[in-house]
Structures are given as structure tokens and as C-alpha cells.
C-alpha atoms as a PDB file:
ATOM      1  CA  UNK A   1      23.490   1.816   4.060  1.00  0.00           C
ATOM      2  CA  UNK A   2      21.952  -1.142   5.870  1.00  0.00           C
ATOM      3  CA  UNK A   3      20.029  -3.653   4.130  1.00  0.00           C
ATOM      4  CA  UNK A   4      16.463  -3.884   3.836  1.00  0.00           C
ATOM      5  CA  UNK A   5      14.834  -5.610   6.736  1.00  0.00           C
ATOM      6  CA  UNK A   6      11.232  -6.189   6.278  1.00  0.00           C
ATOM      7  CA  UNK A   7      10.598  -6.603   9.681  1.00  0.00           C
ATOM      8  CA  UNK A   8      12.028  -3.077  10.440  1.00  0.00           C
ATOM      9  CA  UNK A   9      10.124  -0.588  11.630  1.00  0.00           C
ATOM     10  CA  UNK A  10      11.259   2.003   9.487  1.00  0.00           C
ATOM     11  CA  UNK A  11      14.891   2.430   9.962  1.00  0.00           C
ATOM     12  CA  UNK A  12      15.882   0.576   6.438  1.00  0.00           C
ATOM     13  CA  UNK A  13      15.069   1.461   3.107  1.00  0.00           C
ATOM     14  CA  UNK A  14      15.015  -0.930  -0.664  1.00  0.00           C
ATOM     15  CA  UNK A  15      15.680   2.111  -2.532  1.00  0.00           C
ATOM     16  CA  UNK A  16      17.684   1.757  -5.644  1.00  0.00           C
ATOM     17  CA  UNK A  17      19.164   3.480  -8.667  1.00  0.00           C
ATOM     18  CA  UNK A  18      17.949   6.969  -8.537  1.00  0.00           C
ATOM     19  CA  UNK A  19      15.087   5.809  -6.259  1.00  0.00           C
ATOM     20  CA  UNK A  20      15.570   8.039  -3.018  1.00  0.00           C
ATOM     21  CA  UNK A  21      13.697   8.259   0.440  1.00  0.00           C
ATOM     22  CA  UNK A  22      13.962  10.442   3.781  1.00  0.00           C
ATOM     23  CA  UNK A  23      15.687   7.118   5.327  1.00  0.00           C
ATOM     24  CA  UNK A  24      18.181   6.400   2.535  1.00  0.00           C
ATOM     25  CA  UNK A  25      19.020  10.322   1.690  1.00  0.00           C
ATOM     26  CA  UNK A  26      20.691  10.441   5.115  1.00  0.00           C
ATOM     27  CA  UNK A  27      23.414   7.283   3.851  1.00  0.00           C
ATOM     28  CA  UNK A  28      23.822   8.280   0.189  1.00  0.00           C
ATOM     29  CA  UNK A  29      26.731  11.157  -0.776  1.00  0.00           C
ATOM     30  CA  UNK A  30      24.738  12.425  -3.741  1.00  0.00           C
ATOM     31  CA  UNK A  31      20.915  12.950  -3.825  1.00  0.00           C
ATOM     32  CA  UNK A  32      19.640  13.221  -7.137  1.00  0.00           C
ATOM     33  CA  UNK A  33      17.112  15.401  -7.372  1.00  0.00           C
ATOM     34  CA  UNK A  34      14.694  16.480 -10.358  1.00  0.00           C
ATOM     35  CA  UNK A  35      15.755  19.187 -12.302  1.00  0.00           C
ATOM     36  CA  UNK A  36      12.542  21.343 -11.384  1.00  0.00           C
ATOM     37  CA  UNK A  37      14.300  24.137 -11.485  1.00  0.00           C
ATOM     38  CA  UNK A  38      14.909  24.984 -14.620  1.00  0.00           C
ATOM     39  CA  UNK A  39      12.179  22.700 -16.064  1.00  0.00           C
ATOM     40  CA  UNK A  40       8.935  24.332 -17.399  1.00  0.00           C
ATOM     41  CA  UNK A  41       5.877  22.847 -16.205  1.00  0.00           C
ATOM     42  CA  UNK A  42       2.187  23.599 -16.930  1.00  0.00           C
ATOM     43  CA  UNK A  43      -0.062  22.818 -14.035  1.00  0.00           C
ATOM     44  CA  UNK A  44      -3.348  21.790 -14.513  1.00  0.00           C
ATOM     45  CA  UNK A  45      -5.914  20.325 -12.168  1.00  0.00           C
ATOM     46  CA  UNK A  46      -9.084  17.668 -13.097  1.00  0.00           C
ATOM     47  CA  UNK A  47     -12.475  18.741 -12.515  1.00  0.00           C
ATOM     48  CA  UNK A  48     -14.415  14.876 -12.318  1.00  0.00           C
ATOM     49  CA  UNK A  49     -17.786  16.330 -13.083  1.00  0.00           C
ATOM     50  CA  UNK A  50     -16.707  17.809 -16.532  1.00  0.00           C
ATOM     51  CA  UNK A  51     -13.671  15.433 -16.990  1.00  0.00           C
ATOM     52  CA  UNK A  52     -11.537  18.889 -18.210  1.00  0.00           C
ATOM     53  CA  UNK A  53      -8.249  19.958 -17.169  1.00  0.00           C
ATOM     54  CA  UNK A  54      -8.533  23.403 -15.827  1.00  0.00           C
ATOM     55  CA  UNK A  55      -5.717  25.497 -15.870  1.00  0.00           C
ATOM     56  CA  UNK A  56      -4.038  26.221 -12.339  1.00  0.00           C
ATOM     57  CA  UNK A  57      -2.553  29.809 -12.705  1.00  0.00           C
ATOM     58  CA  UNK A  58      -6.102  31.346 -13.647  1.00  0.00           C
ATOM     59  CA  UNK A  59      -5.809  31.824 -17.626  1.00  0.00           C
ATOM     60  CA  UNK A  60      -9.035  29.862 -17.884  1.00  0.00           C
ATOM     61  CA  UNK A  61      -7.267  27.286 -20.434  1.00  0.00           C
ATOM     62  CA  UNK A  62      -8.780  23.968 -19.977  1.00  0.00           C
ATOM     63  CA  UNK A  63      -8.984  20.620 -22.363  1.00  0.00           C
ATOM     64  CA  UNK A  64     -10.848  17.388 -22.072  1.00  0.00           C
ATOM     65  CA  UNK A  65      -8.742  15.055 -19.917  1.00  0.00           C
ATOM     66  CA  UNK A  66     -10.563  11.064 -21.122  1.00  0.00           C
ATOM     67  CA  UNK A  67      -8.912   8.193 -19.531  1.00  0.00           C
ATOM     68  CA  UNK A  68      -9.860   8.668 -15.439  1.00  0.00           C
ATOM     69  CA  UNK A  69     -12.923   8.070 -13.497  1.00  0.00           C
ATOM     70  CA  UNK A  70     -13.367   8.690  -9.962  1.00  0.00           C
ATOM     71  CA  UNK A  71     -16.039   7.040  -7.556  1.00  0.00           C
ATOM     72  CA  UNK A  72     -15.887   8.877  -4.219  1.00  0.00           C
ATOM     73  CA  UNK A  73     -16.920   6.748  -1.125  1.00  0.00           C
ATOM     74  CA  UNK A  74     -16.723   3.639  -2.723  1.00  0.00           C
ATOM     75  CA  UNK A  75     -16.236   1.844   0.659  1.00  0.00           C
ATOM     76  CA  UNK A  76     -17.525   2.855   3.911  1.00  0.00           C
ATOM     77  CA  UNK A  77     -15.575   4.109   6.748  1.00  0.00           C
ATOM     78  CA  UNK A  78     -15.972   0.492   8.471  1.00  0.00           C
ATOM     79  CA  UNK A  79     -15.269  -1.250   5.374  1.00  0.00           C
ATOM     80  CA  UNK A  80     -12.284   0.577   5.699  1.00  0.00           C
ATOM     81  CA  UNK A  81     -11.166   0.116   8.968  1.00  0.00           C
ATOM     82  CA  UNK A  82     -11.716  -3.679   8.370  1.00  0.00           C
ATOM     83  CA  UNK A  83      -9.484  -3.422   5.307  1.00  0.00           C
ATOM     84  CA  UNK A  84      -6.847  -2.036   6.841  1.00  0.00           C
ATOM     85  CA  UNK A  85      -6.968  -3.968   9.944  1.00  0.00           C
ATOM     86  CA  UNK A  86      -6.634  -7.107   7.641  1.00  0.00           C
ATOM     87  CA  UNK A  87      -3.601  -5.858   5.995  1.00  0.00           C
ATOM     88  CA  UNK A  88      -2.639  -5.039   9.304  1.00  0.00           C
ATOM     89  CA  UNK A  89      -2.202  -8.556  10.048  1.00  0.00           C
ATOM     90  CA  UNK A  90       0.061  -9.640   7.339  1.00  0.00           C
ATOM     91  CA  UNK A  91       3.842  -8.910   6.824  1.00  0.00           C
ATOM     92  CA  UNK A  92       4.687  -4.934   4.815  1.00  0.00           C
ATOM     93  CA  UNK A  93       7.443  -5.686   2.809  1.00  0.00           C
ATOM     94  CA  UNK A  94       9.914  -3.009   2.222  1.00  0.00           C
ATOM     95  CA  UNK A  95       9.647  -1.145  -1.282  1.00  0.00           C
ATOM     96  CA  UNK A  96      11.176   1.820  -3.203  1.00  0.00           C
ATOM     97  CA  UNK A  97      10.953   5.523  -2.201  1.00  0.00           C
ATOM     98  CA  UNK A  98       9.934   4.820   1.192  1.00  0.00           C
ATOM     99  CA  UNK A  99       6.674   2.785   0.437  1.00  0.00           C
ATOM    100  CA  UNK A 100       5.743  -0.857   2.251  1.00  0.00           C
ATOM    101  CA  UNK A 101       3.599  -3.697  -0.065  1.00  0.00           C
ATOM    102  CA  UNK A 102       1.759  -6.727   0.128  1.00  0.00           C
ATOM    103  CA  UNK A 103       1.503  -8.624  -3.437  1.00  0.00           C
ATOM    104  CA  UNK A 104      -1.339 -10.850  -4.307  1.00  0.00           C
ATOM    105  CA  UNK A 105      -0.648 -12.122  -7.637  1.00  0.00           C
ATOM    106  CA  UNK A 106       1.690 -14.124 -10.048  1.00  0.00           C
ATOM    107  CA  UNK A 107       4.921 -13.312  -9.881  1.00  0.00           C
ATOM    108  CA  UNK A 108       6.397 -11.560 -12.920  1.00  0.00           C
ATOM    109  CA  UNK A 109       9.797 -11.152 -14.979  1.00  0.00           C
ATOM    110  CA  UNK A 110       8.260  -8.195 -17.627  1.00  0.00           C
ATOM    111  CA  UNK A 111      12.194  -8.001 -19.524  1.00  0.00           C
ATOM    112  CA  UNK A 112      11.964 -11.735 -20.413  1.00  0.00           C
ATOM    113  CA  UNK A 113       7.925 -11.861 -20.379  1.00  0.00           C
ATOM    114  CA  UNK A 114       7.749 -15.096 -18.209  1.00  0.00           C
ATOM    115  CA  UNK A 115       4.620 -15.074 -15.583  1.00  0.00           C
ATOM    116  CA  UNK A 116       5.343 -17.900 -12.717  1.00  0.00           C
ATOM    117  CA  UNK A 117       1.994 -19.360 -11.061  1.00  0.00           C
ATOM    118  CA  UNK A 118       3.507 -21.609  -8.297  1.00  0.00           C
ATOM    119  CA  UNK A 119       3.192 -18.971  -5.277  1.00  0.00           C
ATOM    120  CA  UNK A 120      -0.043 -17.395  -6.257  1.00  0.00           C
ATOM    121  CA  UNK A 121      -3.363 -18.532  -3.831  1.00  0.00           C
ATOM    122  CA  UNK A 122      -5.413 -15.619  -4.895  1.00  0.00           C
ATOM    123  CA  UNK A 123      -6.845 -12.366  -4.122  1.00  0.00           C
ATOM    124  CA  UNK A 124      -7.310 -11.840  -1.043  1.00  0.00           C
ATOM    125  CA  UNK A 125     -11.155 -12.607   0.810  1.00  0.00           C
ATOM    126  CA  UNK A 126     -12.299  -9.418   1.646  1.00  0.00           C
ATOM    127  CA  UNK A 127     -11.408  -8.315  -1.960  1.00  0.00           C
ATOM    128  CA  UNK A 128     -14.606 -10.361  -3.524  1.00  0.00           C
ATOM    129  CA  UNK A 129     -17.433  -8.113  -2.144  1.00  0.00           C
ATOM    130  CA  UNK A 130     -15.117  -4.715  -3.749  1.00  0.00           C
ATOM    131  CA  UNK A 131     -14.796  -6.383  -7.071  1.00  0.00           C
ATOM    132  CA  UNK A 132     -18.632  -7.097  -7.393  1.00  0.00           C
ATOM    133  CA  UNK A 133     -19.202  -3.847  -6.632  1.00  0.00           C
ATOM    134  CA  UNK A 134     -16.621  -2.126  -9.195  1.00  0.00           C
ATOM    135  CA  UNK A 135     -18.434  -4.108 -11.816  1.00  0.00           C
ATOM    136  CA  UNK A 136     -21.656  -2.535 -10.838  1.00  0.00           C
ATOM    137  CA  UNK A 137     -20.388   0.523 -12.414  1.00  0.00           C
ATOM    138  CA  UNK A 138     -20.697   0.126 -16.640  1.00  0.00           C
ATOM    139  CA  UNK A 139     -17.079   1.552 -17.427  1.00  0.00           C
ATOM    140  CA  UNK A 140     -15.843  -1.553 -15.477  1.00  0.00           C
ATOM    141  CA  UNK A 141     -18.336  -3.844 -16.636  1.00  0.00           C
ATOM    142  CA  UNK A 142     -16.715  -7.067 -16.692  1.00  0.00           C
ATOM    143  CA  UNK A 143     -13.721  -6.314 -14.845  1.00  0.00           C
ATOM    144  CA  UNK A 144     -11.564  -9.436 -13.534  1.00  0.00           C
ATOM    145  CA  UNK A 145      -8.738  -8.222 -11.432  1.00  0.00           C
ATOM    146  CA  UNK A 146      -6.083 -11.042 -11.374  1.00  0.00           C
ATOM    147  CA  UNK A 147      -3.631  -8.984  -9.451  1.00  0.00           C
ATOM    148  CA  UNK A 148      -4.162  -6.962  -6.329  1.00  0.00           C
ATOM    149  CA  UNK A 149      -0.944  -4.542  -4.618  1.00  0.00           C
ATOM    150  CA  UNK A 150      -1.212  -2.916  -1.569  1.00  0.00           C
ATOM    151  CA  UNK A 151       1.128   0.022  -1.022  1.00  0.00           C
ATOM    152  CA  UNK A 152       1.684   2.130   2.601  1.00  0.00           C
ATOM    153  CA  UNK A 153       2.975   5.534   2.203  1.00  0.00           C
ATOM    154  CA  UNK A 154       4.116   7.216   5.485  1.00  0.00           C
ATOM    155  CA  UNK A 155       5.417  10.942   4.914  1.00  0.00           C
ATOM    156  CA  UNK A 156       8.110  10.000   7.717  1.00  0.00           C
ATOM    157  CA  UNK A 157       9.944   7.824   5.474  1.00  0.00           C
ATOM    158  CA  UNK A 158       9.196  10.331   2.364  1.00  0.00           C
ATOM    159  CA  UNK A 159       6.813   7.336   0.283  1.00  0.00           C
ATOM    160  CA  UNK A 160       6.564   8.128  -3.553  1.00  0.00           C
ATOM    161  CA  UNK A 161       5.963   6.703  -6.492  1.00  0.00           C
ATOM    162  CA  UNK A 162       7.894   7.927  -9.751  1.00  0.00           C
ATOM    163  CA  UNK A 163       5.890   8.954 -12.891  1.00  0.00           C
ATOM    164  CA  UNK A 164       5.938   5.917 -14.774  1.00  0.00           C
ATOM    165  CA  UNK A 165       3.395   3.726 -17.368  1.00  0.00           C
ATOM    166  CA  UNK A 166       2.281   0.777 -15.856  1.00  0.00           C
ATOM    167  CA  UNK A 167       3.182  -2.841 -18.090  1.00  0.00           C
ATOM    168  CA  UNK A 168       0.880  -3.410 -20.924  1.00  0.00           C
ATOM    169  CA  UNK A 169       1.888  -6.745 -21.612  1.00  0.00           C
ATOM    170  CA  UNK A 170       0.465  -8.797 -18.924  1.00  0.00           C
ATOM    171  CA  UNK A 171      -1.962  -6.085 -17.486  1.00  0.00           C
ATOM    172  CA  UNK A 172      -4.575  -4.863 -19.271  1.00  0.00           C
ATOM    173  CA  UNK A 173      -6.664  -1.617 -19.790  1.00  0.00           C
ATOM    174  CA  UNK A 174      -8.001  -0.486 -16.622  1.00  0.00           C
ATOM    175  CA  UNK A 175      -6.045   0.129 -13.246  1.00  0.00           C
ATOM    176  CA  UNK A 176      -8.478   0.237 -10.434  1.00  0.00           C
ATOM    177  CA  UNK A 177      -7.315   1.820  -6.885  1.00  0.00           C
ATOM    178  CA  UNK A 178      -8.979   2.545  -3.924  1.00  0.00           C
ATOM    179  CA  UNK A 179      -6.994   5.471  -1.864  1.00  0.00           C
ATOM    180  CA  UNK A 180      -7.342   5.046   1.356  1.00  0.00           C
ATOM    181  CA  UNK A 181      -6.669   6.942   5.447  1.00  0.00           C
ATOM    182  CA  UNK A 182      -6.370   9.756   3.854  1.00  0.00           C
ATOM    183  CA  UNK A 183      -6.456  12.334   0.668  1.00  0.00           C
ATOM    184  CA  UNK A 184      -3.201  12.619  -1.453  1.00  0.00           C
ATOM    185  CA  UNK A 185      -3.142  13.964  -5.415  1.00  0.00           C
ATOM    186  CA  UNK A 186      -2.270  11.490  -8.912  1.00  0.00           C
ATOM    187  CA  UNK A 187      -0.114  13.751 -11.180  1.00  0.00           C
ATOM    188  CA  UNK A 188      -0.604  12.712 -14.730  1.00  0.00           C
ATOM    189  CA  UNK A 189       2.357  13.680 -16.375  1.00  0.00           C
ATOM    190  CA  UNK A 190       3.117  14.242 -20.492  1.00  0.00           C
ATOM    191  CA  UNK A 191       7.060  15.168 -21.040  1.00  0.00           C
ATOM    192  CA  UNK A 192       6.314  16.029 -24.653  1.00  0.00           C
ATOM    193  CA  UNK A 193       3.474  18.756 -24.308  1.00  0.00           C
ATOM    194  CA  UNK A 194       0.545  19.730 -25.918  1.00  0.00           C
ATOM    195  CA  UNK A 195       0.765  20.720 -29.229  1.00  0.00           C
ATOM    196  CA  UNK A 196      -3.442  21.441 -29.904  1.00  0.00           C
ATOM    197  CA  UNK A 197      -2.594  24.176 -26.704  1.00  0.00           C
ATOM    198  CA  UNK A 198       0.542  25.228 -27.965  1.00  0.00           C
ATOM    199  CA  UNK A 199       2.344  23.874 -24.941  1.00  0.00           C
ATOM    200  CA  UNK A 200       5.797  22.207 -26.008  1.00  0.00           C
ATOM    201  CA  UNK A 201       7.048  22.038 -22.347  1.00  0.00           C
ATOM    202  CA  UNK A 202       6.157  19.288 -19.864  1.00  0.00           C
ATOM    203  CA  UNK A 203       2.071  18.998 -18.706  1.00  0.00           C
ATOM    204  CA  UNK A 204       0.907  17.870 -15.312  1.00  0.00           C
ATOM    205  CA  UNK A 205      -2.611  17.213 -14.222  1.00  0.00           C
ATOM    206  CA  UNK A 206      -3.283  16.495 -10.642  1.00  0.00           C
ATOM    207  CA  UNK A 207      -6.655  14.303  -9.724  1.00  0.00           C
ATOM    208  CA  UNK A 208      -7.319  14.704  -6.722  1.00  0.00           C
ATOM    209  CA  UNK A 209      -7.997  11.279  -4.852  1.00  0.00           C
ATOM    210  CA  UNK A 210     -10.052  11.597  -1.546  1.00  0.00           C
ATOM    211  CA  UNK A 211     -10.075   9.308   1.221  1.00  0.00           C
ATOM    212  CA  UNK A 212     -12.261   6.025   0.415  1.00  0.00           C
ATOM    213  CA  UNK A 213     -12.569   6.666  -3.092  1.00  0.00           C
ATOM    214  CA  UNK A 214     -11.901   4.465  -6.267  1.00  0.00           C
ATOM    215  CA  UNK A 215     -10.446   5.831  -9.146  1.00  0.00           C
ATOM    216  CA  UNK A 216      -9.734   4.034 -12.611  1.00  0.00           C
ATOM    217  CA  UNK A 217      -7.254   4.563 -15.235  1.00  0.00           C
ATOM    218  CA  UNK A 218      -7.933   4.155 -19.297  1.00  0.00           C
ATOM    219  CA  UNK A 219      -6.875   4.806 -22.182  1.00  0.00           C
ATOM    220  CA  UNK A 220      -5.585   7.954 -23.102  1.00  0.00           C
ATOM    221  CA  UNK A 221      -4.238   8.581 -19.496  1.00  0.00           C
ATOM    222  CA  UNK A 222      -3.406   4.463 -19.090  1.00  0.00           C
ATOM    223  CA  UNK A 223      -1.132   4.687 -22.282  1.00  0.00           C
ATOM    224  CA  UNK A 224       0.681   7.778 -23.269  1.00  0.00           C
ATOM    225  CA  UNK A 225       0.177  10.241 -19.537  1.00  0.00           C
ATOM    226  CA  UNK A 226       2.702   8.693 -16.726  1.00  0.00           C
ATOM    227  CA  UNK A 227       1.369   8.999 -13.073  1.00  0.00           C
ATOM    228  CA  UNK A 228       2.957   9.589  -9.841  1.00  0.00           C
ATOM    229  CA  UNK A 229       2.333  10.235  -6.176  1.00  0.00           C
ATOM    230  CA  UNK A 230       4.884  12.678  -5.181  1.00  0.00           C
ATOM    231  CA  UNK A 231       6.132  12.963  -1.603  1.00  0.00           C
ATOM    232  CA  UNK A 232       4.754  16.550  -0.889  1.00  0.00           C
ATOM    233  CA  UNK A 233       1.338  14.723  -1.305  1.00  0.00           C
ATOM    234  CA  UNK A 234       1.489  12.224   1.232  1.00  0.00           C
ATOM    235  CA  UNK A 235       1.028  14.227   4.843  1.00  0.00           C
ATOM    236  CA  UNK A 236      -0.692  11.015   6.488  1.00  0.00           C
ATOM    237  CA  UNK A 237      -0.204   7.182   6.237  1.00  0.00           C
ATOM    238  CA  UNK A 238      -1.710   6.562   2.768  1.00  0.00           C
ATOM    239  CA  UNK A 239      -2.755   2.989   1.953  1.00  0.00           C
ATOM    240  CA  UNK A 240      -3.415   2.010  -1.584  1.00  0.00           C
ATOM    241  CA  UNK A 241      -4.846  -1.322  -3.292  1.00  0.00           C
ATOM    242  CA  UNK A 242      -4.451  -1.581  -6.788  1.00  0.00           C
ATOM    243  CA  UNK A 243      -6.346  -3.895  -9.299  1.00  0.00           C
ATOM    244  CA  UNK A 244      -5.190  -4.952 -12.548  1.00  0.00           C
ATOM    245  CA  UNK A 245      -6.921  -7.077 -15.420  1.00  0.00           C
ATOM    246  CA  UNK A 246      -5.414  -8.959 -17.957  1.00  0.00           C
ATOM    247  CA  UNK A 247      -4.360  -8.052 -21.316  1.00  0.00           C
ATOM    248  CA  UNK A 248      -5.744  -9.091 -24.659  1.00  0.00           C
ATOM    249  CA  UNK A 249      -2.735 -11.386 -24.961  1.00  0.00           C
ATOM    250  CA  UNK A 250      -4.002 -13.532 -22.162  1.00  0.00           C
ATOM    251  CA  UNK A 251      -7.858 -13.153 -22.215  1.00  0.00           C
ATOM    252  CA  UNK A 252      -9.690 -15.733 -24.848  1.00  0.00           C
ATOM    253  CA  UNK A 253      -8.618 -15.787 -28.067  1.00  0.00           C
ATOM    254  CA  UNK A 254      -5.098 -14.375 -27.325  1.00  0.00           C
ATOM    255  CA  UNK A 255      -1.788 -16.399 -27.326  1.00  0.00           C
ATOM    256  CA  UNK A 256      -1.579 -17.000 -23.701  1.00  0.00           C
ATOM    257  CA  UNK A 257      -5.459 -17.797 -23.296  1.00  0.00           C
ATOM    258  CA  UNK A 258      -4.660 -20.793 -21.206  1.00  0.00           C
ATOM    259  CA  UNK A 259      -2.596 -19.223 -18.709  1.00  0.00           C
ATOM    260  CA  UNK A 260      -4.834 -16.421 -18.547  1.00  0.00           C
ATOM    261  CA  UNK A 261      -7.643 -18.430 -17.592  1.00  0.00           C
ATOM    262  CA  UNK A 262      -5.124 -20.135 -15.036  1.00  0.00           C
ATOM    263  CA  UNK A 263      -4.643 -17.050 -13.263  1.00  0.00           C
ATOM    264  CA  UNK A 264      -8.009 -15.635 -13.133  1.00  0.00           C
ATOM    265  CA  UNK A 265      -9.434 -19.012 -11.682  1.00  0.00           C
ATOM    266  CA  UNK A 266      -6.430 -19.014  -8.878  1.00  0.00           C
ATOM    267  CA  UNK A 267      -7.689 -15.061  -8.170  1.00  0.00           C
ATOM    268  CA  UNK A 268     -10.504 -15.154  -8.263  1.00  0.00           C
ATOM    269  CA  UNK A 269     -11.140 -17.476  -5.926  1.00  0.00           C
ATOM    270  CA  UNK A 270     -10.269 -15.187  -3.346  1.00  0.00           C
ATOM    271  CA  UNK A 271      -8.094 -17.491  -1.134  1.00  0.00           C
ATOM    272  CA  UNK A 272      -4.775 -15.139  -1.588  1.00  0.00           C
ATOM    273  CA  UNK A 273      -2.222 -14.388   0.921  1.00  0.00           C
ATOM    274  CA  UNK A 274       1.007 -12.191   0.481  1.00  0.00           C
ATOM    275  CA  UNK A 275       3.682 -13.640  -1.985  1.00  0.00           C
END
């Protein structure tokens, strides 16, 4: 398979391990695909006005689903066009399972914990008015993004993200994204079940994320649900920007309280450009 090229216009992949794309799935001998088959999954969807999951096959079973919050038209069709105009303008680097990103924040080794500073200017400027405005609302009161990733799905090079936990380490309780060109679904996924429904097989919940809207994950769903975008969601370009806080370990009082405040300064002075 040829390697990644940056600059290509979409006829390289940076897929690895079991990581898979439309592009790469025509070089590799074996696709590995999920074993959906002969998996049992219970589908659920999330209702944001009662914050349930509602049973998709029509048996009426439903449970209180804490942990997401969604804000539709959080920006405005021209603050959205200048958004992605900006991006527009800077270098999509190649990423796993088809997507493109653009990082703005410190760069990371999460196996041996080590956070490096030197490349980091900053989020980026048009960020500062969106992060005032996310604070207006009182479940992100005082929320201090220190890292901001873009991510460009394009169904023609099959862009997903695997279910997965994001790092609780160096990022903290909230993830804050704002979905944008177009609608797609976040499946929450538990492997283990439910045992208060009786449900010992695999639970998804799809949230449905419309175009322009900001949607935050917490607690119960931040910590112990994994969440995906899968390919048969994506049927336009998608473009994501994702927020993320510090932990505990790094705000004041923890252990790395100095480099915490380090990185927030450098971020928040909205300076950034790709690292």
C-alpha cells in the first residue's frame, strides 16, 4: 500500500492495525470485519428532551441515559461557513479509517504519560468567541478547553471512528464537539450489558448529532459507554472540532498544577496553528 501523503487528495490512507478504510481495503488481503453477525446487539436511540434511551424495535423499554447534552444550532450557518473556510486554509493531515485532522494542542505520549509543550501556539482565533459561549451554558460553566481536534469525514474514503474511551489522564471530564456540514449519529456503546434491564448482550445508543450543533460528553457516558461514528453514518463531508479540558491531575491543587497552568495560558490565548 502506498504511504500516507498528506498532501494527497485522497488516494492514500494512515490506517493501521485493524484500522480499515474504502482506500486501504482495496491493498490489504484480509479485511477484518466486526463480527456483527453473530453478535447480539440492543439498539436504543436518545430522546434529548427526556435524556432516556428509548428502545428501537418498539417494546417501549427505555432507561435514563445521564452523561450527554446536546445544544442544537450552537453556531450559525455563517459562523459555519467561516469555520470551515478557516480550516480550509490550513494543511488536513491524513488519519485512521479514512478521516483528515488538524491538532491544536500539546503533543502527547499517553503509554509513558509525558505531555511536550514546545510546538503548541494555541487554540486557534476563531475558537475564543465558541468557548465564551459554551460557558454560557451552566453544565460547562467554567470550561477551559486546552486542546482543540478537527476531524473531516468524507463517506468516499469510508471515515470512522472506532468505539473507544477517550484518555482520562491528561483530559478531563467533559468532551465538547461541534458537528458540523452535515447530520451523522454518536453510538454509545456498553460490551457488558445492562443488568437493571436484564440485557447481558452488547447495548448501543445512537444520539443523534445535527448539523451545527454542540454536544458534550460526562460522566456516566464519558467513563464506562465507548463512542463511535460508524461509516454508514457519514453520507456527506462531516467536519468535527473537539474540545477537551484538563484533568484534576493538572488543574490547581493536582500534581502537574504547573504544567497545567502552562498549557491553558499557551491555549488560551488563541494564537494556535496546526502541530
Amino acid at each position: 500500500m502506498m504511504a500516507p501523503d498528506a498532501s494527497d487528495g485522497g488516494n492514500s490512507c494512515a490506517c493501521k492495525g485493524i484500522r480499515r478504510c474504502l482506500i486501504c481495503e482495496e491493498f490489504k488481503e484480509k479485511v477484518q470485519f466486526e463480527a456483527s453477525e453473530s453478535k447480539v446487539v440492543h439498539h436504543f436511540l436518545y430522546n434529548p428532551e427526556t435524556r432516556l434511551a428509548v428502545c428501537k424495535d418498539g417494546e417501549g423499554t427505555s432507561f435514563p441515559f445521564p452523561g450527554v447534552f446536546l445544544w442544537e444550532n450552537f453556531i450559525s450557518e455563517e459562523e459555519e461557513k467561516e469555520l470551515i473556510s478557516s480550516m480550509d486554509q490550513d494543511v488536513w493531515n491524513l488519519s485512521q479509517s479514512g478521516r483528515r485532522k488538524q491538532d491544536f494542542g500539546p503533543k502527547v505520549n499517553f503509554k509513558k504519560r509525558k505531555v511536550r509543550v514546545a510546538d503548541f501556539s494555541g487554540l486557534p482565533a476563531l475558537s475564543r468567541k465558541l468557548v465564551l459561549r459554551m460557558q454560557e451554558e451552566p453544565s460547562l460553566a467554567g470550561f477551559q478547553p486546552v486542546e482543540q481536534c478537527n476531524l473531516d469525514y468524507d463517506p468516499q474514503r469510508g471515515s470512522a471512528i472506532d468505539p473507544h474511551l477517550d484518555d482520562s489522564w491528561l483530559w478531563g471530564e467533559r468532551l465538547v464537539t461541534i458537528n458540523m456540514l452535515s447530520d451523522t449519529v454518536l453510538t454509545m456503546s456498553l460490551e457488558q450489558g445492562l443488568s437493571e434491564l436484564r440485557l447481558a448482550e452488547e447495548v448501543h445508543v445512537a444520539v443523534r448529532l445535527p448539523r451545527r450543533c454542540l454536544v458534550v460528553v460526562y460522566g456516566e457516558a464519558r467513563h464506562q459507554w465507548k463512542h463511535a461514528i460508524h461509516r454508514e453514518d457519514v453520507h456527506e463531508r462531516r467536519v468535527c472540532s473537539t474540545y477537551r479540558e484538563l484533568s484534576e491531575e493538572f488543574r490547581p491543587g493536582g500534581q502537574q498544577a504547573e504544567l497545567g497552568t502552562k498549557l491553558l495560558n499557551i491555549a488560551l490565548s488563541f494564537k494556535g496553528t496546526p502541530v
